[in-house]
C-alpha atoms as a PDB file:
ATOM      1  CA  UNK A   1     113.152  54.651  70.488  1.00  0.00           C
ATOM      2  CA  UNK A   2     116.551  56.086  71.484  1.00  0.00           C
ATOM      3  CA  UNK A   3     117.162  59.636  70.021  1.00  0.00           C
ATOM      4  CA  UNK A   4     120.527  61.553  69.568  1.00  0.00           C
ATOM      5  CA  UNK A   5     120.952  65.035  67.633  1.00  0.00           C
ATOM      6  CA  UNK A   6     124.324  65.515  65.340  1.00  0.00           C
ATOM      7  CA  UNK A   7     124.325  69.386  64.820  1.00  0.00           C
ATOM      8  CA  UNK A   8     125.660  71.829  62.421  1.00  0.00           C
ATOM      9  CA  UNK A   9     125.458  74.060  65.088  1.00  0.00           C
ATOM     10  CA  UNK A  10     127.530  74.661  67.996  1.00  0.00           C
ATOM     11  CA  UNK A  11     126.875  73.763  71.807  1.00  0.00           C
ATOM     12  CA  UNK A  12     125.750  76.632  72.792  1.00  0.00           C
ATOM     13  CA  UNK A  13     122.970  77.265  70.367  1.00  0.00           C
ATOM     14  CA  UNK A  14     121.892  73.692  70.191  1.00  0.00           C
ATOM     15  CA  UNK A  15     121.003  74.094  73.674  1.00  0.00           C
ATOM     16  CA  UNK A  16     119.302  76.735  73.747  1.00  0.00           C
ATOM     17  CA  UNK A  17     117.165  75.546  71.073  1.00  0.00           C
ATOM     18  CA  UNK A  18     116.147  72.610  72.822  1.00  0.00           C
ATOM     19  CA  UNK A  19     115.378  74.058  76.306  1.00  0.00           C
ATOM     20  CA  UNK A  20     113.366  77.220  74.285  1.00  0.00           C
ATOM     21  CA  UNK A  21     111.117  73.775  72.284  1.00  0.00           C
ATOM     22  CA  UNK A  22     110.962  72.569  75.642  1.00  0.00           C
ATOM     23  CA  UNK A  23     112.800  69.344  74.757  1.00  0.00           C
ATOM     24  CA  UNK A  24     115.289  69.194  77.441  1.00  0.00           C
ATOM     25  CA  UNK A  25     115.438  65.235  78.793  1.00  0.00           C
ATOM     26  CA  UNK A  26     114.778  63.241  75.243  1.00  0.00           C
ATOM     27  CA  UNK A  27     117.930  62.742  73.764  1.00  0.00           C
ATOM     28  CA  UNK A  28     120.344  60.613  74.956  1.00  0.00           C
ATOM     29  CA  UNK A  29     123.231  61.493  73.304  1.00  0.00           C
ATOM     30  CA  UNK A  30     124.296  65.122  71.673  1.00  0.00           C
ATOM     31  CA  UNK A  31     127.215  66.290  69.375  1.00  0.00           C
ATOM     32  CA  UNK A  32     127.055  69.822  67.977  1.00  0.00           C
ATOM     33  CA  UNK A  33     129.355  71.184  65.006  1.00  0.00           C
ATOM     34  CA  UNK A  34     132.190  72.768  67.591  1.00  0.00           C
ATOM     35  CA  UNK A  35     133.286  69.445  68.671  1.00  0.00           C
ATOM     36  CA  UNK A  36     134.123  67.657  65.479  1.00  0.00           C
ATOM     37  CA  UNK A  37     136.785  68.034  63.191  1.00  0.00           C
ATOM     38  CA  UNK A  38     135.198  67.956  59.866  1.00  0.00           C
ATOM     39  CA  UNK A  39     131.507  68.804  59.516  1.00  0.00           C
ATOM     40  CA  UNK A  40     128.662  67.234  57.078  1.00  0.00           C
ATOM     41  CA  UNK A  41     128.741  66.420  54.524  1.00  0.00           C
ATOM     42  CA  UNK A  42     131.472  64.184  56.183  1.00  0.00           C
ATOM     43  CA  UNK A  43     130.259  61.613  57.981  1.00  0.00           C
ATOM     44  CA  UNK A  44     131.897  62.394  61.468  1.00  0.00           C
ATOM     45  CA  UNK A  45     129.261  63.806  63.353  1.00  0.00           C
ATOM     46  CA  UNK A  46     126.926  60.722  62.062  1.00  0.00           C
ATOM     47  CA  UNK A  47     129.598  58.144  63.168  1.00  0.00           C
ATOM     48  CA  UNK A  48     130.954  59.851  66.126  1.00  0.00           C
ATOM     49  CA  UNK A  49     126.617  59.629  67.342  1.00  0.00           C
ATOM     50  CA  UNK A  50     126.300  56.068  66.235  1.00  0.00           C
ATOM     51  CA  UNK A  51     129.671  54.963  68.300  1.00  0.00           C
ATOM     52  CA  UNK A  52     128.040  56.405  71.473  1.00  0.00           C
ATOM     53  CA  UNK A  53     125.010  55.154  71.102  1.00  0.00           C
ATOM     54  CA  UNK A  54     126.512  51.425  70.678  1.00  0.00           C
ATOM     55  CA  UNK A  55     124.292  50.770  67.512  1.00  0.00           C
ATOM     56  CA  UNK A  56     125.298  50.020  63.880  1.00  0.00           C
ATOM     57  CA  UNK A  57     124.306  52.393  60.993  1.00  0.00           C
ATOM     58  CA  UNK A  58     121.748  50.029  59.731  1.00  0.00           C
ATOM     59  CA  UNK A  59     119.804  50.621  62.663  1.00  0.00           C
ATOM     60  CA  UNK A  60     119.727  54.053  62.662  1.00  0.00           C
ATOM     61  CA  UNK A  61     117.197  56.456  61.083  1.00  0.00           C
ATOM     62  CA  UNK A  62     119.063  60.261  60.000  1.00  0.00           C
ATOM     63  CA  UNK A  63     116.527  63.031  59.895  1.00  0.00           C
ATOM     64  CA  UNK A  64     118.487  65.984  57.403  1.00  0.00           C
ATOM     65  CA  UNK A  65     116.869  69.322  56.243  1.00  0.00           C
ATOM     66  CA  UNK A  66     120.062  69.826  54.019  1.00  0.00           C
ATOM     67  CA  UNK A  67     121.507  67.920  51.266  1.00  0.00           C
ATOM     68  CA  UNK A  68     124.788  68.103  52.443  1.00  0.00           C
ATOM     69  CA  UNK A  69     123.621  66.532  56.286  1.00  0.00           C
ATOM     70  CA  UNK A  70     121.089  63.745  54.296  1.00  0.00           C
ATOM     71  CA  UNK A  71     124.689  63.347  52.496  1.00  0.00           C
ATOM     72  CA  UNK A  72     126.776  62.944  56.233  1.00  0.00           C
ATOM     73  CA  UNK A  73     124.045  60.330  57.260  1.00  0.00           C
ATOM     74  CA  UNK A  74     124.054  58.414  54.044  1.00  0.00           C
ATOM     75  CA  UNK A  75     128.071  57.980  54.150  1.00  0.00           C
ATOM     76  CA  UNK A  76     127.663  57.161  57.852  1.00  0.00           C
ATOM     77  CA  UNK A  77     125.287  53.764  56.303  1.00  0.00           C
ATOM     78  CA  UNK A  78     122.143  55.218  58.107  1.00  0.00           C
ATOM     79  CA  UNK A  79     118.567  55.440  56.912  1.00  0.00           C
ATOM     80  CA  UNK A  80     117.996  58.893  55.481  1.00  0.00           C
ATOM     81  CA  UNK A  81     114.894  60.324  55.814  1.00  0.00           C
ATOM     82  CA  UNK A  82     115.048  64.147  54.457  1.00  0.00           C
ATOM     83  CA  UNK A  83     112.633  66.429  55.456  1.00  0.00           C
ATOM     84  CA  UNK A  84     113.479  69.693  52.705  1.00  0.00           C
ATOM     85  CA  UNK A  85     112.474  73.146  54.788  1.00  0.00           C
ATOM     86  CA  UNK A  86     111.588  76.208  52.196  1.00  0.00           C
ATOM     87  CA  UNK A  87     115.040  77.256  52.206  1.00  0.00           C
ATOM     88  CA  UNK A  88     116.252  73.868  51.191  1.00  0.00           C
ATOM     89  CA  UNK A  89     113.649  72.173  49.481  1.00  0.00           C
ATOM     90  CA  UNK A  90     115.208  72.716  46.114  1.00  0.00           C
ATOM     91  CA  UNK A  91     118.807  71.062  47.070  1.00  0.00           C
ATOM     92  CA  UNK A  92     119.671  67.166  45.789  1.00  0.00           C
ATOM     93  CA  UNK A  93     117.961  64.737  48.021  1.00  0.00           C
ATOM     94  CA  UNK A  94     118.456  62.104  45.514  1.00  0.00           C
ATOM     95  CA  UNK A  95     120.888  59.725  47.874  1.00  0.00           C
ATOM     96  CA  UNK A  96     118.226  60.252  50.616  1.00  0.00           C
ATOM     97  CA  UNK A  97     115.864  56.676  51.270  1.00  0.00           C
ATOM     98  CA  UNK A  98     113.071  58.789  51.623  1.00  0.00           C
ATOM     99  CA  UNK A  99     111.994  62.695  51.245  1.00  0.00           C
ATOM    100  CA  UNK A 100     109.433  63.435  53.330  1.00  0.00           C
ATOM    101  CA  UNK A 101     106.647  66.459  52.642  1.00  0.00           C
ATOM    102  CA  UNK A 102     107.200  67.411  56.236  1.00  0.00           C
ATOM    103  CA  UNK A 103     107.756  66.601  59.886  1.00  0.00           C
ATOM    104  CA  UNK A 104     103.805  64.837  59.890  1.00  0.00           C
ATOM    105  CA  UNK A 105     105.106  62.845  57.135  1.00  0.00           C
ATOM    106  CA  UNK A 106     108.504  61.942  58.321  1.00  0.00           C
ATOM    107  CA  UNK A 107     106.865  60.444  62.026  1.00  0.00           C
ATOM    108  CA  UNK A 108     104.144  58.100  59.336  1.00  0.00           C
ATOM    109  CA  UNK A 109     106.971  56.903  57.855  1.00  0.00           C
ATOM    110  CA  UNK A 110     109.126  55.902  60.618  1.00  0.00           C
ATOM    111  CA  UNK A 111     106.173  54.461  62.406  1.00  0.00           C
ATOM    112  CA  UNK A 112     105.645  52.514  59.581  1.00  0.00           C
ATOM    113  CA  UNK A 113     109.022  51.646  59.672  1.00  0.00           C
ATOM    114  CA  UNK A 114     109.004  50.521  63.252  1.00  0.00           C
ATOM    115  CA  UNK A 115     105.577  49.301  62.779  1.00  0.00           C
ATOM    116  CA  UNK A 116     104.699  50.907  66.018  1.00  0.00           C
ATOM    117  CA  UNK A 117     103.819  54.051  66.748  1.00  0.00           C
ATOM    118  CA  UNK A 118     106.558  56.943  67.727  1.00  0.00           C
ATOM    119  CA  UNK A 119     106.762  58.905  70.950  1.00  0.00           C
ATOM    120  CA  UNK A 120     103.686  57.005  72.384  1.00  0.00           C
END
């Protein structure tokens, strides 16, 4: 499975997120907030990911913790899979394919969408 994060934040944050979760190396593509034009809920930073990853929306599966990013994939024609935190569990998901409980539930489901089993 190929895996690309489209950020609200900027470079320099995103990174140091993922080398302090230790997940340096698994994405193959990476576009934070400070290099787009207009952020989510356009669909810019959705498209801008799908275009360098070669693949069409239809293939692509949008994991959002805000309404307004679940909103950015759904525009872009992606599958949206929200997964609500506590601070945004009470937004409008209602565009979203799926709303998952939380991250445990979101991998079920997009194994079951793949019908094979993710990160193995």
């Amino acid at each position: 499975m190929r895996m690309a994060i489209a950020t609200g934040s900027p470079r320099k944050l995103m990174e140091l997120a993922i080398e302090q979760l230790g997940l340096t190396g698994y994405f193959e593509y990476m576009l934070p907030s400070d290099e787009i034009v207009s952020g989510k809920p356009d669909p810019e930073i959705y498209l801008r990911t799908i275009h360098a990853l070669g693949l069409p929306p239809d293939e692509c599966i949008v994991l959002e913790d805000s309404s307004n990013g679940a909103l950015s994939g759904h525009l872009a024609g992606c599958y949206v899979l929200a997964v609500p935190s506590d601070y945004t569990r009470n937004q409008d998901f209602s565009f979203a394919d799926h709303v998952a409980g939380d991250l445990f539930d979101a991998r079920r489901w997009i194994e079951e969408i793949n019908h094979a089993p993710f990160g193995r």
